[in-house]
N, C-alpha and C. Protein backbone atom coordinates (compact mmCIF):
# COMPACT_ATOMS: atom_id res chain seq x y z
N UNK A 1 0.84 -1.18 0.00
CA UNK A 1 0.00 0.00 0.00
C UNK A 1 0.88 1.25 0.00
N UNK A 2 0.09 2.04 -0.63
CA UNK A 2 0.96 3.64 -0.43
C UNK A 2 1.32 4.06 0.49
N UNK A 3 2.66 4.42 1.30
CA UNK A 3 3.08 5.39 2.18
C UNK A 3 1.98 6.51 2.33
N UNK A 4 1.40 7.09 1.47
CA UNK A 4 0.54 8.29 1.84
C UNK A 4 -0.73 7.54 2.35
N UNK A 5 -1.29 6.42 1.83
CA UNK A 5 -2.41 6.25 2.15
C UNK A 5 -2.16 5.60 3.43
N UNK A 6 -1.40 5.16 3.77
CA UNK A 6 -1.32 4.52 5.21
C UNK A 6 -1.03 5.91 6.46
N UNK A 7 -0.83 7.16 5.36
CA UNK A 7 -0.60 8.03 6.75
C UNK A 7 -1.88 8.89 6.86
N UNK A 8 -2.78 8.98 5.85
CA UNK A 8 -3.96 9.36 6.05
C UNK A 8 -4.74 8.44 7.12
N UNK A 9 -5.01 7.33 6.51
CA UNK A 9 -5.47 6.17 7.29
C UNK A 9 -5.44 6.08 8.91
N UNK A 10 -3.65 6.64 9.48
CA UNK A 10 -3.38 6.59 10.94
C UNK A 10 -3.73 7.89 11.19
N UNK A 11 -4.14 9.01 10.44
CA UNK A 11 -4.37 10.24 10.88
C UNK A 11 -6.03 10.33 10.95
N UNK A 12 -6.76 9.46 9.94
CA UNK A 12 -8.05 9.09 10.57
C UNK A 12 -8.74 8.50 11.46
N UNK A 13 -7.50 7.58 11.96
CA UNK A 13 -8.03 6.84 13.14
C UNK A 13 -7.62 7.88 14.31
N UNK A 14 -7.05 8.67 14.72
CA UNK A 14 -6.84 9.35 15.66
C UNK A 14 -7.55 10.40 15.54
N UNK A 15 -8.05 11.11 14.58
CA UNK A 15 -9.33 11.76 14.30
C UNK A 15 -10.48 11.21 14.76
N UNK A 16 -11.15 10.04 14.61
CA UNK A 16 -12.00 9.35 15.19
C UNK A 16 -11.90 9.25 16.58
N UNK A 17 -10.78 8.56 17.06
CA UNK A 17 -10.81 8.30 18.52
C UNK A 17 -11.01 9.77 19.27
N UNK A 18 -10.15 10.90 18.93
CA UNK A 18 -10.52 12.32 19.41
C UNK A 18 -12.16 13.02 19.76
N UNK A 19 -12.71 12.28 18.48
CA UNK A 19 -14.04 13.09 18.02
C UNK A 19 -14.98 11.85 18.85
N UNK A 20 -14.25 10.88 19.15
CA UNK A 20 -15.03 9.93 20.19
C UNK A 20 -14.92 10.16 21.54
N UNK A 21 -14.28 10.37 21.84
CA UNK A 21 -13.15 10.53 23.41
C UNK A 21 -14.13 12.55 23.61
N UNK A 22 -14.09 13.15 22.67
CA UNK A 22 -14.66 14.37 22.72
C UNK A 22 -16.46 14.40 23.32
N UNK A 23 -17.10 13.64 22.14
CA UNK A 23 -18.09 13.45 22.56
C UNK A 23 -18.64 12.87 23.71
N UNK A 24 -17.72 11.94 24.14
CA UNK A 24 -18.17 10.93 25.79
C UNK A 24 -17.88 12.07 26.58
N UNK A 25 -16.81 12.85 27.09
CA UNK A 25 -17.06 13.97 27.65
C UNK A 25 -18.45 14.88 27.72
N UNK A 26 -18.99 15.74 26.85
CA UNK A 26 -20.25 16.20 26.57
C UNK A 26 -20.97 15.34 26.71
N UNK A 27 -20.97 14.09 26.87
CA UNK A 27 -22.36 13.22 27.37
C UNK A 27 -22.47 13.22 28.93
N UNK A 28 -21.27 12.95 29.17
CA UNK A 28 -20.75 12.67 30.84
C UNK A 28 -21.17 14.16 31.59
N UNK A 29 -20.52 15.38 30.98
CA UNK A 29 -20.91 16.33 31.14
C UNK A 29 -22.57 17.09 30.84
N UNK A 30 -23.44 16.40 30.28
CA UNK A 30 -24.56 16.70 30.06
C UNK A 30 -25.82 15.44 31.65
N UNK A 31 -25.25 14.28 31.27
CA UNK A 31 -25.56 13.39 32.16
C UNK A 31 -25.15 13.63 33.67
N UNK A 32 -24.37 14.62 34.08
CA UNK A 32 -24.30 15.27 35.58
C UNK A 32 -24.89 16.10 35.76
N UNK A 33 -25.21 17.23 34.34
CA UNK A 33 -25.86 18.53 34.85
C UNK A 33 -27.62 17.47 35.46
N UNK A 34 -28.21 16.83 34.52
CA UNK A 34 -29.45 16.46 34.62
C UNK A 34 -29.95 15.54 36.27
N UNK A 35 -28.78 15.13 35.87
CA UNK A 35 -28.79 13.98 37.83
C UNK A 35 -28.61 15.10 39.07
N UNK A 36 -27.69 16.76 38.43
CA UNK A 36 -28.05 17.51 39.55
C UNK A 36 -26.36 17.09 40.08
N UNK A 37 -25.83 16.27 39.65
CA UNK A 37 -24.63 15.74 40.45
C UNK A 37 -23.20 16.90 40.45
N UNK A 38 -23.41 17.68 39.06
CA UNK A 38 -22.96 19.17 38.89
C UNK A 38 -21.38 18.51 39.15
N UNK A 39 -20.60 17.45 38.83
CA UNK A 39 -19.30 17.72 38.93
C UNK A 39 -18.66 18.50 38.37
N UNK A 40 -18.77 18.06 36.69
CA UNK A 40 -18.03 19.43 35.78
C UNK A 40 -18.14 20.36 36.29
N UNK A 41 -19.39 21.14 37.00
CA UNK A 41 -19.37 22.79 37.14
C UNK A 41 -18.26 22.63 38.34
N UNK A 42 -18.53 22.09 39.14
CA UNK A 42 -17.60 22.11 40.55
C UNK A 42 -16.48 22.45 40.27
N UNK A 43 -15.99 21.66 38.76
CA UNK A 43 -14.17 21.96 38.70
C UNK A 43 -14.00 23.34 38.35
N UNK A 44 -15.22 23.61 37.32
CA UNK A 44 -15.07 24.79 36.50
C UNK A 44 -15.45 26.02 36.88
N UNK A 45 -16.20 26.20 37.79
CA UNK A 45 -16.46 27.23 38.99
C UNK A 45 -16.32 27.00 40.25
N UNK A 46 -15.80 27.87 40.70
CA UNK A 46 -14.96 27.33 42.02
C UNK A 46 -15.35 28.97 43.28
N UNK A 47 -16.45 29.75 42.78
CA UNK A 47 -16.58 31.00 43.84
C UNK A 47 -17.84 30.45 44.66
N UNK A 48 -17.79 30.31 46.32
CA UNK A 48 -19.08 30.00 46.92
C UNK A 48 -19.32 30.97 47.45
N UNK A 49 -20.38 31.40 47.81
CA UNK A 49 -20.73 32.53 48.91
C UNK A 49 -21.93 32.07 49.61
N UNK A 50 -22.27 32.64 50.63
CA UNK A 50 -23.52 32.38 51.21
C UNK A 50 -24.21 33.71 50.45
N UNK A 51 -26.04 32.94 51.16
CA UNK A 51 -26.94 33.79 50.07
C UNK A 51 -26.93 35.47 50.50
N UNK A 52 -26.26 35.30 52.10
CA UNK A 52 -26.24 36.54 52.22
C UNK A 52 -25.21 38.01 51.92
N UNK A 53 -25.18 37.17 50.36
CA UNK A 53 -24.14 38.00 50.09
C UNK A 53 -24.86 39.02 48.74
N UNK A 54 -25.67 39.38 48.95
CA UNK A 54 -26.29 39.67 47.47
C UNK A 54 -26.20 40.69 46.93
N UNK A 55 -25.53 41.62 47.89
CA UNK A 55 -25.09 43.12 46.84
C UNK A 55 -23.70 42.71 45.80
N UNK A 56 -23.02 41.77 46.75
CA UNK A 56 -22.02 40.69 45.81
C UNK A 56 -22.35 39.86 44.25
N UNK A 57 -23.51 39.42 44.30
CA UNK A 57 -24.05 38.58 43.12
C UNK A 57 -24.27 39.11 41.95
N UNK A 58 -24.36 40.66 41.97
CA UNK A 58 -25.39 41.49 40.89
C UNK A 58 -23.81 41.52 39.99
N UNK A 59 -24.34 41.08 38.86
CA UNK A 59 -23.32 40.62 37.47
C UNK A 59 -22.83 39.49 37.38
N UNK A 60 -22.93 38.84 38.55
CA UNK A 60 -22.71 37.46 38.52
C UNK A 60 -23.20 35.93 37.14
N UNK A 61 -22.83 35.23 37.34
CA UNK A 61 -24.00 34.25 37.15
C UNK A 61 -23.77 33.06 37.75
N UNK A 62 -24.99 32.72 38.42
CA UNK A 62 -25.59 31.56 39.10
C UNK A 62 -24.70 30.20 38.28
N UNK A 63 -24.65 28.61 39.34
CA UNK A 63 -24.25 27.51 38.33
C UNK A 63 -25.23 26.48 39.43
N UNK A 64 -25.10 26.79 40.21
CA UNK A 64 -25.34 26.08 41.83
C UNK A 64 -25.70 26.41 42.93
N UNK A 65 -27.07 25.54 43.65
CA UNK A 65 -27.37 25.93 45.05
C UNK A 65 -26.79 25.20 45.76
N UNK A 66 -26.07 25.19 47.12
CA UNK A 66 -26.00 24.33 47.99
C UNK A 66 -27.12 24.54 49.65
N UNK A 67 -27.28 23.18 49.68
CA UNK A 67 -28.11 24.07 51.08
C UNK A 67 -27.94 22.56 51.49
N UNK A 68 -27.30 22.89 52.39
CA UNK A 68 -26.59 22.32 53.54
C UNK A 68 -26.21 21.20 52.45
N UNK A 69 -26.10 19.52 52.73
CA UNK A 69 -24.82 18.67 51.78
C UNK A 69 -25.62 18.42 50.54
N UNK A 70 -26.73 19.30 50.03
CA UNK A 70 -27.54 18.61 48.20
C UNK A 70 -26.68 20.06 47.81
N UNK A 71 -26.68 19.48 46.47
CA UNK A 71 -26.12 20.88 45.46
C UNK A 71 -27.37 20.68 44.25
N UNK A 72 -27.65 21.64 43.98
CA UNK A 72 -29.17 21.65 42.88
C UNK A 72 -28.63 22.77 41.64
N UNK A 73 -28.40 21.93 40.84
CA UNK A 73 -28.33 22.63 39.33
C UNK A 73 -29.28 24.24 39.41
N UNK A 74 -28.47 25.33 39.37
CA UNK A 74 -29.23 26.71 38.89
C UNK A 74 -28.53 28.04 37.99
N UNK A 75 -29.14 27.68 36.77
CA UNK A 75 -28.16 28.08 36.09
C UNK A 75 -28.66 29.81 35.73
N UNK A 76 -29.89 30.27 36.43
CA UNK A 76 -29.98 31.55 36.33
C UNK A 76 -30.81 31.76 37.87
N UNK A 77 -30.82 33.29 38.21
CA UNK A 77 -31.15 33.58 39.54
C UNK A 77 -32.31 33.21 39.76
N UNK A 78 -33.46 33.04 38.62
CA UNK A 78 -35.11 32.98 39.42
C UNK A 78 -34.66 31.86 39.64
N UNK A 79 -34.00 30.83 38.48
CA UNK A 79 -34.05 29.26 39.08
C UNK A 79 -33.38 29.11 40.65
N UNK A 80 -32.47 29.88 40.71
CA UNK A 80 -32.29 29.81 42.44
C UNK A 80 -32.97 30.08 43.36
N UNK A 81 -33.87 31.03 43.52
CA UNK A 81 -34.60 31.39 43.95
C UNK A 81 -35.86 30.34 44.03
N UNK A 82 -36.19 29.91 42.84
CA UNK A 82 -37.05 28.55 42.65
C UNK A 82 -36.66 27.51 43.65
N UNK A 83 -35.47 26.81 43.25
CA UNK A 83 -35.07 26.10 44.07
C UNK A 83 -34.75 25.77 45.31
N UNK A 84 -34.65 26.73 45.73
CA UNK A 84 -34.44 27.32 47.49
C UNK A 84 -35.94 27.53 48.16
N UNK A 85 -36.68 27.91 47.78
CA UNK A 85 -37.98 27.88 48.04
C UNK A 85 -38.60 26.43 47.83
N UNK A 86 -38.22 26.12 47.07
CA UNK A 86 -38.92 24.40 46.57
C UNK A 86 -38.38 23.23 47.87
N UNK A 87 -37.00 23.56 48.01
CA UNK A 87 -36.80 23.02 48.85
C UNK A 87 -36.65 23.57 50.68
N UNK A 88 -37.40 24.51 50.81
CA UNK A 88 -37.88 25.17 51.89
C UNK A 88 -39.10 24.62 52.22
N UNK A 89 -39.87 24.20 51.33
CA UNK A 89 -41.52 24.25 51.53
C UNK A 89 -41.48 22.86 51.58
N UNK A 90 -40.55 21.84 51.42
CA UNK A 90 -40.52 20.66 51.70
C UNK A 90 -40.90 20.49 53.75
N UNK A 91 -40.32 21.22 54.39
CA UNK A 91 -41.03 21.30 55.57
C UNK A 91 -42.96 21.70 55.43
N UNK A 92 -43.10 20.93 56.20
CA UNK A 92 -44.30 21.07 56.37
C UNK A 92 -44.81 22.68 57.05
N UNK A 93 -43.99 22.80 58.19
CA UNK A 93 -44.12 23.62 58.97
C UNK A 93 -43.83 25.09 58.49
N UNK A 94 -42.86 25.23 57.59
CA UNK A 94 -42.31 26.22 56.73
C UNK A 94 -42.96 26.51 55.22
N UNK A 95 -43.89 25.13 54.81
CA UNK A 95 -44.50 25.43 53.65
C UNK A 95 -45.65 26.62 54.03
N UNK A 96 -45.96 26.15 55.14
CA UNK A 96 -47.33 26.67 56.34
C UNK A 96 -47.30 28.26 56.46
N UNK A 97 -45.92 28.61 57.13
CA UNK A 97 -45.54 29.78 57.42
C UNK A 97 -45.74 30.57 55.71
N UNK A 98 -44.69 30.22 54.58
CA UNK A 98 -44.88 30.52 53.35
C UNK A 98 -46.52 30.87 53.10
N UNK A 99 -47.47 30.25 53.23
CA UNK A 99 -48.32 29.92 52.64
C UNK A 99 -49.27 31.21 53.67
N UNK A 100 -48.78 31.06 54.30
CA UNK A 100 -49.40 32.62 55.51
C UNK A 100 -49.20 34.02 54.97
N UNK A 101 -47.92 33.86 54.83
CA UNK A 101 -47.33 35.09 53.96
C UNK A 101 -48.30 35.90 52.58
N UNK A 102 -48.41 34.79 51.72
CA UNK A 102 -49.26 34.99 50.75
C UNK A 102 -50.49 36.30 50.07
N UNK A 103 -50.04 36.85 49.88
CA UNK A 103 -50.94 37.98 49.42
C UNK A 103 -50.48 39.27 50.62
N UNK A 104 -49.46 38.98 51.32
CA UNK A 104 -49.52 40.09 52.38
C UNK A 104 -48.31 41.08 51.47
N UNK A 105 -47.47 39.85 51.33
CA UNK A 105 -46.27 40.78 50.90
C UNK A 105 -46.28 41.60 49.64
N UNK A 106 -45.94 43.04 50.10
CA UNK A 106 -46.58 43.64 48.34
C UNK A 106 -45.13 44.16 48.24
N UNK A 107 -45.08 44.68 46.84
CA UNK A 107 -44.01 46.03 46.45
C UNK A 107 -44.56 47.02 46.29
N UNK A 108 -44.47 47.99 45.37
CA UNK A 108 -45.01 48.78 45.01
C UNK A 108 -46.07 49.23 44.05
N UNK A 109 -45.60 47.97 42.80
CA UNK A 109 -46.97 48.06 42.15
C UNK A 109 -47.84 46.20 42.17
N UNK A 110 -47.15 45.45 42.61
CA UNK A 110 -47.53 44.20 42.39
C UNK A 110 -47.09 43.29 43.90
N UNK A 111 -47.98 42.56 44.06
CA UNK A 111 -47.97 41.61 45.26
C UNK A 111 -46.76 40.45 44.75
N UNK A 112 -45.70 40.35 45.68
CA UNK A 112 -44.24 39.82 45.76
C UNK A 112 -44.41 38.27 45.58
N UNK A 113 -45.66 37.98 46.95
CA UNK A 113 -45.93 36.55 46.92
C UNK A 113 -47.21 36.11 46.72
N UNK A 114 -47.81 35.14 46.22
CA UNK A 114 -49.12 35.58 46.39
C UNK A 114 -50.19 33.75 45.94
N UNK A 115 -51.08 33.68 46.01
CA UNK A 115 -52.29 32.51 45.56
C UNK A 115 -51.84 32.44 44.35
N UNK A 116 -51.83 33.61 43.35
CA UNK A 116 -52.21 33.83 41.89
C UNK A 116 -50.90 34.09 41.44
N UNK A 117 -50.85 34.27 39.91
CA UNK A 117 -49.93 34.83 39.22
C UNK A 117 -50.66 35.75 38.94
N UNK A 118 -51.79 36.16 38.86
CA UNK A 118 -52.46 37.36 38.40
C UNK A 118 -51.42 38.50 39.16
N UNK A 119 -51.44 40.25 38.30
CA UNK A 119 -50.85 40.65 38.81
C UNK A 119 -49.54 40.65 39.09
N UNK A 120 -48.88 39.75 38.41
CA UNK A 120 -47.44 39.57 38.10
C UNK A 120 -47.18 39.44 36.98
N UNK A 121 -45.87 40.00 36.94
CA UNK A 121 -45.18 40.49 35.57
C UNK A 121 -44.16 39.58 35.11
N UNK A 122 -43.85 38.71 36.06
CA UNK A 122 -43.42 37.66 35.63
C UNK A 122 -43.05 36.46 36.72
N UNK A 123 -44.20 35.30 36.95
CA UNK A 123 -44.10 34.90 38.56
C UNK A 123 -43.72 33.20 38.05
N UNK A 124 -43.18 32.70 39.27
CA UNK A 124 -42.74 31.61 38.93
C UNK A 124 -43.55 30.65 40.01
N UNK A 125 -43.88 29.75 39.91
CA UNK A 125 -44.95 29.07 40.86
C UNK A 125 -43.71 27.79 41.69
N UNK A 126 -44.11 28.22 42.94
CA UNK A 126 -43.02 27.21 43.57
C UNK A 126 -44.02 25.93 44.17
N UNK A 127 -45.49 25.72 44.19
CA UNK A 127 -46.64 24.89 44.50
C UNK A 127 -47.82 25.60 44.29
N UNK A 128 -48.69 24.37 43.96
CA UNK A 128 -49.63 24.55 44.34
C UNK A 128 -50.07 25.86 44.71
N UNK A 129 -50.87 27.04 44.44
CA UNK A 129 -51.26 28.50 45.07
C UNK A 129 -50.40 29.18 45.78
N UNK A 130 -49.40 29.01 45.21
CA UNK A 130 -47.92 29.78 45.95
C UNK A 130 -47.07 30.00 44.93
N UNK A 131 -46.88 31.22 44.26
CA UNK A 131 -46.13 31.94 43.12
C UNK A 131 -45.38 33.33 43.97
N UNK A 132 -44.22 33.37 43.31
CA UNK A 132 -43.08 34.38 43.72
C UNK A 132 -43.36 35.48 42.08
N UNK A 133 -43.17 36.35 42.52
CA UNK A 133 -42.76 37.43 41.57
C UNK A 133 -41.30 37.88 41.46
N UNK A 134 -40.67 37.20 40.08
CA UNK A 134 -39.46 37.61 39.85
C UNK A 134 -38.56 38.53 39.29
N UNK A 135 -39.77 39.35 38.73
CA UNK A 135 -39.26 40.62 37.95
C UNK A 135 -38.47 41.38 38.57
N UNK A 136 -37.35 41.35 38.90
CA UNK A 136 -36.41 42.37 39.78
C UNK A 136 -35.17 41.74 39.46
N UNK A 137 -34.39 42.64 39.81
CA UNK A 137 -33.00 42.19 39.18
C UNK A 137 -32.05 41.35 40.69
N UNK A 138 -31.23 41.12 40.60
CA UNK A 138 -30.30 39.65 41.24
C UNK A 138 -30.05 40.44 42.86
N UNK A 139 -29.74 41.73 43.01
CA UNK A 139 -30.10 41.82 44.24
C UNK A 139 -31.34 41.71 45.00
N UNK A 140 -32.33 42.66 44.25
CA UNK A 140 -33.53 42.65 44.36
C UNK A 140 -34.44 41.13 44.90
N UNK A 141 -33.67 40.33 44.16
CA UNK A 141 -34.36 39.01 44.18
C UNK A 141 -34.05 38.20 45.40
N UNK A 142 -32.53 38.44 45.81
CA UNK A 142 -31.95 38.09 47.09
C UNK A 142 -32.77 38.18 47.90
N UNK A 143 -32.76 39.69 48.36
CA UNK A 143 -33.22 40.59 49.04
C UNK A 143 -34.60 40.09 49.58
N UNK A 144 -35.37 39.61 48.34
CA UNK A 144 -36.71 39.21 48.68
C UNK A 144 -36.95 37.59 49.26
N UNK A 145 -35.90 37.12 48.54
CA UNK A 145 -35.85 35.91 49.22
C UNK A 145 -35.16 35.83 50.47
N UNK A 146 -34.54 36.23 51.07
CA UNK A 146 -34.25 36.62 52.30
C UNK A 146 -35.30 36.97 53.31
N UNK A 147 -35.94 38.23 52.54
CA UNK A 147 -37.03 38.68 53.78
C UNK A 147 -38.57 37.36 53.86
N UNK A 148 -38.32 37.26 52.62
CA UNK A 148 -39.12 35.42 52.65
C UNK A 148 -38.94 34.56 54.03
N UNK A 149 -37.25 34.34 53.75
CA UNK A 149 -36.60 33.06 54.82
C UNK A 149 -37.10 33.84 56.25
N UNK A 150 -36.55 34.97 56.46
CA UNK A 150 -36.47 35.43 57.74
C UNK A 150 -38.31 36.12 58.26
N UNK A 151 -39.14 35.91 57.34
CA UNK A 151 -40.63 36.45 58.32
C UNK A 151 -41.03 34.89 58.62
N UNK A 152 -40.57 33.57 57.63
CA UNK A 152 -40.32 32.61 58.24
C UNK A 152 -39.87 31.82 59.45
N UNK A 153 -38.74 32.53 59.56
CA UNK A 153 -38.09 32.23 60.65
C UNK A 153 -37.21 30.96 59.97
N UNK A 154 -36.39 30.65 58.67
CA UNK A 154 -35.36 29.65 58.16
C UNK A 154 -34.34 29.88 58.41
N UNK A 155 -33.60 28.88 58.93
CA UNK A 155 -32.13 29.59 58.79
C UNK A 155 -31.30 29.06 57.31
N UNK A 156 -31.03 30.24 57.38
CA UNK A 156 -30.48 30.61 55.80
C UNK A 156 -28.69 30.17 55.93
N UNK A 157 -28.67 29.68 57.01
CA UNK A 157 -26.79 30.02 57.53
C UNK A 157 -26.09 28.55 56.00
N UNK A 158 -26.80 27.41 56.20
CA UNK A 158 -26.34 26.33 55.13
C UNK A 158 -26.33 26.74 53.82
N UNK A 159 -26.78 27.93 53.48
CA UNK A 159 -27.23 27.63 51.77
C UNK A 159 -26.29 28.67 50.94
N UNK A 160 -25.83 28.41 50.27
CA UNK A 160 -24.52 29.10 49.61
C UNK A 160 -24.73 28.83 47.93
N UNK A 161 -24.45 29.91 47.01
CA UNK A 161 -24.96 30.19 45.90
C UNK A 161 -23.39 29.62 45.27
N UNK A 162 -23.26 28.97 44.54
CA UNK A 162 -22.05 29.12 43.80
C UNK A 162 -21.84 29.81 42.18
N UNK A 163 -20.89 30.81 42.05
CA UNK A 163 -21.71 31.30 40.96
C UNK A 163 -20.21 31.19 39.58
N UNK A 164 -20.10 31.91 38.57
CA UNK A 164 -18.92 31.41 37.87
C UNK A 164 -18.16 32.60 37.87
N UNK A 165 -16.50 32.15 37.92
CA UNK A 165 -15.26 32.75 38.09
C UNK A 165 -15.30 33.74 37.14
């Protein structure tokens, strides 16, 4: 056989194995984001803060919640905000308190928390007759989720935002 064709030949097989070896990565890496298991991000963002850091966050972007030893895929702020609440209201006792709150808390032109999405400009439903209003920007949103945790009475001390370098 030809010298040339045998060096194409070994330069295709290492082309292949690359473009194979490439793709199992992006699977591996797609198959952690979905399980929530978030290793890739772990290597690849590496800033934690707690949530009470939120004049800190504004320009940020979100990758990860931790609250206390689960880490929950959040790759933009309402989804954090989602998620932290979702898994707040997993108490019974705290879904309760939440669910008290409801229609009290206003802003200025629109009710913060509320039964409905009516009246929101853009609300995200965390259960059943319990929707957050997210239209506000990444402090703003802190801010509200904070005064959430604390008319609650949650402690917020475990839950730490991880966001990218």
């Amino acid at each position: 056989m030809n010298e040339k064709i045998k060096e194409i030949e070994k330069i295709q097989v290492e082309l292949i194995l690359t473009i194979n070896s490439t793709f199992d990565k992006i699977k591996k890496m797609i198959e952690e984001s979905e399980n929530n298991t978030g290793k890739y991000f772990r290597k690849e963002y590496t800033l934690k803060y707690p949530i009470t850091y939120c004049a800190g966050f504004k320009g940020t972007k979100p990758v990860s919640v931790n609250i206390g030893n689960k880490e929950i895929i959040a790759p933009t702020w309402k989804k954090v905000i989602e998620e932290i609440l979702k898994e707040v209201i997993k108490d019974k006792n705290m879904k309760q308190n939440i669910m008290n709150l409801r229609n009290i808390m206003y802003g200025r032109t629109r009710t913060r928390l509320s039964n409905s999405k009516d009246n929101m400009k853009s609300p995200i439903q965390i259960d059943k007759n319990l929707y957050i209003e997210t239209h506000y920007d990444t402090s703003m949103l802190i801010k509200l989720l904070l005064d959430i945790l604390d008319n609650i009475k949650y402690n917020y001390n475990e839950i730490e935002i991880i966001v990218k370098e």
